[in-house]
Protein backbone atom coordinates (compact mmCIF):
# COMPACT_ATOMS: atom_id res chain seq x y z
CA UNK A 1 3.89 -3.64 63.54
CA UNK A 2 0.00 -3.58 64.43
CA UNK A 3 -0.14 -2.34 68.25
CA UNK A 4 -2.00 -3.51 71.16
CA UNK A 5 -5.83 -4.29 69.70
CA UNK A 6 -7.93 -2.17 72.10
CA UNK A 7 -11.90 -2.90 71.25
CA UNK A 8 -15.24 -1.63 72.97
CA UNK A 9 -18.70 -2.52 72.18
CA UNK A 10 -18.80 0.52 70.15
CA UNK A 11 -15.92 -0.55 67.72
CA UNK A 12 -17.33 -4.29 67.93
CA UNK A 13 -20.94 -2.52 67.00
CA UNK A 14 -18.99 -1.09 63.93
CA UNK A 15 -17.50 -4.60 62.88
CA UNK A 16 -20.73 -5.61 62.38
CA UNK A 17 -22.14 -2.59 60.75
CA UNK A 18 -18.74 -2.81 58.29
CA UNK A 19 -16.17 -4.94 58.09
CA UNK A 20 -13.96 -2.52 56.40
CA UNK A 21 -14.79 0.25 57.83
CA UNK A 22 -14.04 -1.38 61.25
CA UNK A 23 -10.70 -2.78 60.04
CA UNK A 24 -9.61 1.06 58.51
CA UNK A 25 -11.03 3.02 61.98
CA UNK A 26 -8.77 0.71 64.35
CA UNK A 27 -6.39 0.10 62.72
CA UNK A 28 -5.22 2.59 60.19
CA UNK A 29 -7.11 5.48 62.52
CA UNK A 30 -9.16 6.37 58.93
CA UNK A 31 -12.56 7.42 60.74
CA UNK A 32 -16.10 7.33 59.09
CA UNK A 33 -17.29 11.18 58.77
CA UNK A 34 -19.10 12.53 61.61
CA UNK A 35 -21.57 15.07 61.46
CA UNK A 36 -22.63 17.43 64.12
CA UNK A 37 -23.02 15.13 68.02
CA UNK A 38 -26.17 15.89 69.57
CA UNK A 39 -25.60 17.37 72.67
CA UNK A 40 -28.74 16.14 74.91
CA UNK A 41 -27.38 12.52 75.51
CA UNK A 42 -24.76 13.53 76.87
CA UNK A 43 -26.22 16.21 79.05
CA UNK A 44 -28.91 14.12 80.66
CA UNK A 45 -25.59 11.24 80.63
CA UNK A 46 -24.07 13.74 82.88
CA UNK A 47 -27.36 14.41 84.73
CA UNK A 48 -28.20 11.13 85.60
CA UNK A 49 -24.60 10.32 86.92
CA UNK A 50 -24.64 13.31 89.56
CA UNK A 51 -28.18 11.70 90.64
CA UNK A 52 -27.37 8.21 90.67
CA UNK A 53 -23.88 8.75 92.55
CA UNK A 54 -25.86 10.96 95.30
CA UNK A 55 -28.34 7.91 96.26
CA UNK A 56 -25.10 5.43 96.08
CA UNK A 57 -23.66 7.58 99.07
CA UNK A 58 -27.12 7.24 100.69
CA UNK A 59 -26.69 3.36 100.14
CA UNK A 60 -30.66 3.22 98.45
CA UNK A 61 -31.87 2.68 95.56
CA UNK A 62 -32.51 6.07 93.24
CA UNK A 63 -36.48 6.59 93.78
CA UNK A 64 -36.49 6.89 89.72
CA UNK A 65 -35.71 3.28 89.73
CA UNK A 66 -38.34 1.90 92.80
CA UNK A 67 -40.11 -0.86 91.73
CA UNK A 68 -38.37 -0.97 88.41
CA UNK A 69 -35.69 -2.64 89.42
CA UNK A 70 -34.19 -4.87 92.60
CA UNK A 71 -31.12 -4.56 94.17
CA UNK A 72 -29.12 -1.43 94.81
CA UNK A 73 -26.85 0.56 93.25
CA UNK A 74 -22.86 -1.28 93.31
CA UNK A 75 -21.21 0.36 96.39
CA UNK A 76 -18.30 1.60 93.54
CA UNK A 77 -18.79 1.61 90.27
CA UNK A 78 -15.18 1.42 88.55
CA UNK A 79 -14.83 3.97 86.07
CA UNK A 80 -13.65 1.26 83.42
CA UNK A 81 -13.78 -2.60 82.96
CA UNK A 82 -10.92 -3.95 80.95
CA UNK A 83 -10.23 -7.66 80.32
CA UNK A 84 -7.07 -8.96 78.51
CA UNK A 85 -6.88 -12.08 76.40
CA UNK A 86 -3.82 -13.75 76.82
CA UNK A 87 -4.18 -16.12 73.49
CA UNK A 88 -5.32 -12.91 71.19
CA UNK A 89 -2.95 -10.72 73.04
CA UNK A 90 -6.17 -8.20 73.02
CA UNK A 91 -8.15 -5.94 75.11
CA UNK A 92 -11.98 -5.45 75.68
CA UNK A 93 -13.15 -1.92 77.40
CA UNK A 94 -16.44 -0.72 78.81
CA UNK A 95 -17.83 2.08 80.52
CA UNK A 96 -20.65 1.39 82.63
CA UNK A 97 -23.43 3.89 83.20
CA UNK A 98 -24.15 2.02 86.14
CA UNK A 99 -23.83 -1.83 87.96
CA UNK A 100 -26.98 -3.15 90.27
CA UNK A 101 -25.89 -5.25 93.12
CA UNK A 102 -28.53 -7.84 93.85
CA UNK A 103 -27.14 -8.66 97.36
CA UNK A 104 -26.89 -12.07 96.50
CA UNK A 105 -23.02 -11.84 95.38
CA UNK A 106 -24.68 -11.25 91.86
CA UNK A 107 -24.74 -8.12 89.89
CA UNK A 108 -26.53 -6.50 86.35
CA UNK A 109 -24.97 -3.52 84.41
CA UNK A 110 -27.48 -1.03 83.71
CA UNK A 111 -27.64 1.67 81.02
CA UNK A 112 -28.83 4.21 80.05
CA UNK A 113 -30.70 5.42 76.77
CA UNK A 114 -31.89 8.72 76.03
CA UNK A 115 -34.60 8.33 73.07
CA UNK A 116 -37.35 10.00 70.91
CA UNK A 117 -39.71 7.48 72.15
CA UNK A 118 -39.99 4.13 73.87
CA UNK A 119 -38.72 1.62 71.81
CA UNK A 120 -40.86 -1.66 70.98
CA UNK A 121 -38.16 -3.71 70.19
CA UNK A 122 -34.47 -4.02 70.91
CA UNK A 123 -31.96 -2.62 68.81
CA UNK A 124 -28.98 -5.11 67.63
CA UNK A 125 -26.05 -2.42 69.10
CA UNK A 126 -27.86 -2.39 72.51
CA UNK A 127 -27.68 -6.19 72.68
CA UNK A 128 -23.96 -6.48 71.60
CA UNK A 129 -22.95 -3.75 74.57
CA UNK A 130 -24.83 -5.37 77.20
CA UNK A 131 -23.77 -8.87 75.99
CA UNK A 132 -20.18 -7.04 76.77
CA UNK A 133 -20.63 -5.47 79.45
CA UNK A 134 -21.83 -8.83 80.99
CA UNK A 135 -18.84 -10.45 79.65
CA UNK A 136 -16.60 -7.30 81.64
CA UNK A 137 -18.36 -7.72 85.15
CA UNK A 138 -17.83 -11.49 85.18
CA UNK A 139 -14.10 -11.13 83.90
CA UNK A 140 -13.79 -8.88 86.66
CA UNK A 141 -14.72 -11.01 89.12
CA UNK A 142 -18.66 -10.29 89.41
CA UNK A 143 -20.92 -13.24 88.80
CA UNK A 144 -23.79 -12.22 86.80
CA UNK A 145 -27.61 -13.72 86.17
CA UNK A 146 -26.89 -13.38 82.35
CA UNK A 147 -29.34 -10.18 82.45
CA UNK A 148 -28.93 -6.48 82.29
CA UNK A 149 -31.30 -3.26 82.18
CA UNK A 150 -31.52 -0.49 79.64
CA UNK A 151 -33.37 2.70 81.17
CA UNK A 152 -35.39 4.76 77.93
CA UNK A 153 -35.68 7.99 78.84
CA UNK A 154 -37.67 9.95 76.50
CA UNK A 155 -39.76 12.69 75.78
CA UNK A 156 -44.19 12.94 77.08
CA UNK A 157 -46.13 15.27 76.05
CA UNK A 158 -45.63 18.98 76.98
CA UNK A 159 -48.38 20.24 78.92
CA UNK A 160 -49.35 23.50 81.19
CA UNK A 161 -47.12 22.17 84.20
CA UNK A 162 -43.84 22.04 81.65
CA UNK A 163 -42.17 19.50 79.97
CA UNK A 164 -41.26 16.02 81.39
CA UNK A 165 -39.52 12.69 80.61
CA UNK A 166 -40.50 9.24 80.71
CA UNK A 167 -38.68 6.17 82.22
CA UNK A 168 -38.83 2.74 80.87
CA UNK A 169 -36.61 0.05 82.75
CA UNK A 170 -36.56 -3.41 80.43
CA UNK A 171 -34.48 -6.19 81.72
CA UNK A 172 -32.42 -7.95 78.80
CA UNK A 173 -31.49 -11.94 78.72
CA UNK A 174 -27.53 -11.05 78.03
CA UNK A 175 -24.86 -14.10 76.23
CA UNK A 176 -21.08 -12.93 77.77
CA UNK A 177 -20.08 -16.03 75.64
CA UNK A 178 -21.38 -14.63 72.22
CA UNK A 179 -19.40 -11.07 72.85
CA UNK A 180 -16.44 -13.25 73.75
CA UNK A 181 -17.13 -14.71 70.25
CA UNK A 182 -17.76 -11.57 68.60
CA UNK A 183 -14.95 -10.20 70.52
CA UNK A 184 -12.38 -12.88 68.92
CA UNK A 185 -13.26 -13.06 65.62
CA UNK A 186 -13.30 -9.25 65.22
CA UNK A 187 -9.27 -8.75 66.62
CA UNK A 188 -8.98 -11.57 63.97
CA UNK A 189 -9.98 -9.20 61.14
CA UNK A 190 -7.64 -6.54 62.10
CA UNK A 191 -4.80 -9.13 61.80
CA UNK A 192 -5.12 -8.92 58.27
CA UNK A 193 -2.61 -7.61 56.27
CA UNK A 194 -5.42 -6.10 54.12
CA UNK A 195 -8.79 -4.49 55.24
CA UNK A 196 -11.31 -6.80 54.25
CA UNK A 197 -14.86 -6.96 51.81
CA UNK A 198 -17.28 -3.76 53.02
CA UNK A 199 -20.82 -4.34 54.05
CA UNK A 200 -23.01 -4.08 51.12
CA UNK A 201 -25.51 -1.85 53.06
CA UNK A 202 -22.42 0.31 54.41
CA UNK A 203 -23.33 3.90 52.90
CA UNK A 204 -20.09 5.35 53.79
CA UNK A 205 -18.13 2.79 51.44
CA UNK A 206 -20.73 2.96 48.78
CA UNK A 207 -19.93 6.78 48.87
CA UNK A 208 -16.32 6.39 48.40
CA UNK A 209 -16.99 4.10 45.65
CA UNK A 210 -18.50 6.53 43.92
CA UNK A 211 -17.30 9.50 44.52
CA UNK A 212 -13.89 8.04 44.10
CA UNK A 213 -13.85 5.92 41.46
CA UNK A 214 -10.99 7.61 39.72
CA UNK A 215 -8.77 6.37 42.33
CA UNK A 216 -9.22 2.28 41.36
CA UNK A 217 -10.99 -0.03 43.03
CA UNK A 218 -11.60 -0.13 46.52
């Protein structure tokens, strides 16, 4: 008996990336390889949530965000949004890096990205988590301006004085309504009885098909 469907905008990111793949992570627990995890993402994650939780207590705005952004920081920021559909008998999680409160009963989740350089355009996984974690806030009771904020933090050059990081705040249109979308039709998938069709650009079943042919067909 399949259990509880539990989804983020991680394992949504992976239906689209694979159909198959998605369908054999979440629900038979078989998990894509995984090579060595960088270690600086989640350093400066941890970094940035020390600073941003000292200025909350202060009730301002962090000074790396002045003029960048309006609002303030949310008074408390939950340390998960959940929301529960009754007619798919699924769940949807997130994990904020951080929630703006506008002061006009609105709010914006903001996250953040550490990169090699500033980005010119916006990467499809991006849009899909802040598309949920729009969708989260307003399930949880926190109206929304269908925008959020990704904050690039990446490397400038090194120079005599040491070596710094740059901060780039872009404001994103967000669509709650497509991630609810996304959202069904993904716990849909995993209700088959059978994983379905890979992606044809998914190097991981492409791999297996070849490496382990012997086995039938896959």
């Amino acid at each position: 008996m399949l259990d509880r469907i539990k989804l983020s905008p991680s394992t949504l990111n992976l239906y689209l990336a694979c159909p198959r793949c998605f369908w054999l992570e979440v629900r038979e627990k078989i998990r894509r390889p995984r090579g060595i995890f960088p270690s600086l993402p989640g350093g400066i994650d941890l970094a940035l949530k020390r600073y941003y939780g000292f200025y909350r207590e202060k009730g301002v705005l962090p000074p790396l965000l002045e003029g960048k952004v309006s609002g303030t920081l949310i008074k408390r920021l939950p340390k998960r949004f959940s929301y529960f559909d009754k007619e798919t008998d699924a769940e949807l999680n997130g994990m904020l890096d951080e929630c703006l409160d506008f002061g006009d009963g609105t709010f914006a989740a903001l996250d953040n990205k550490t990169r090699g350089s500033n980005p010119k355009e916006l990467i499809k996984a991006y849009q899909v988590q802040l598309d949920v974690y729009t969708l989260l806030l307003e399930k949880n009771g926190y109206k929304t301006k269908n925008i959020a904020y990704l904050a690039y933090y990446f490397p400038k050059e090194a120079n005599d004085e040491g070596f710094d990081f740059a901060l780039e705040v872009k404001e994103v249109p967000t669509d709650p309504k497509q991630a609810q979308k996304l959202f069904i039709e993904a716990v849909n998938v995993l209700k088959m009885d059978k994983p379905p069709s890979s992606s044809k650009g998914c190097e991981y079943c492409k791999w297996y098909r070849e490496k382990k042919s012997k086995l039938g067909s896959f």
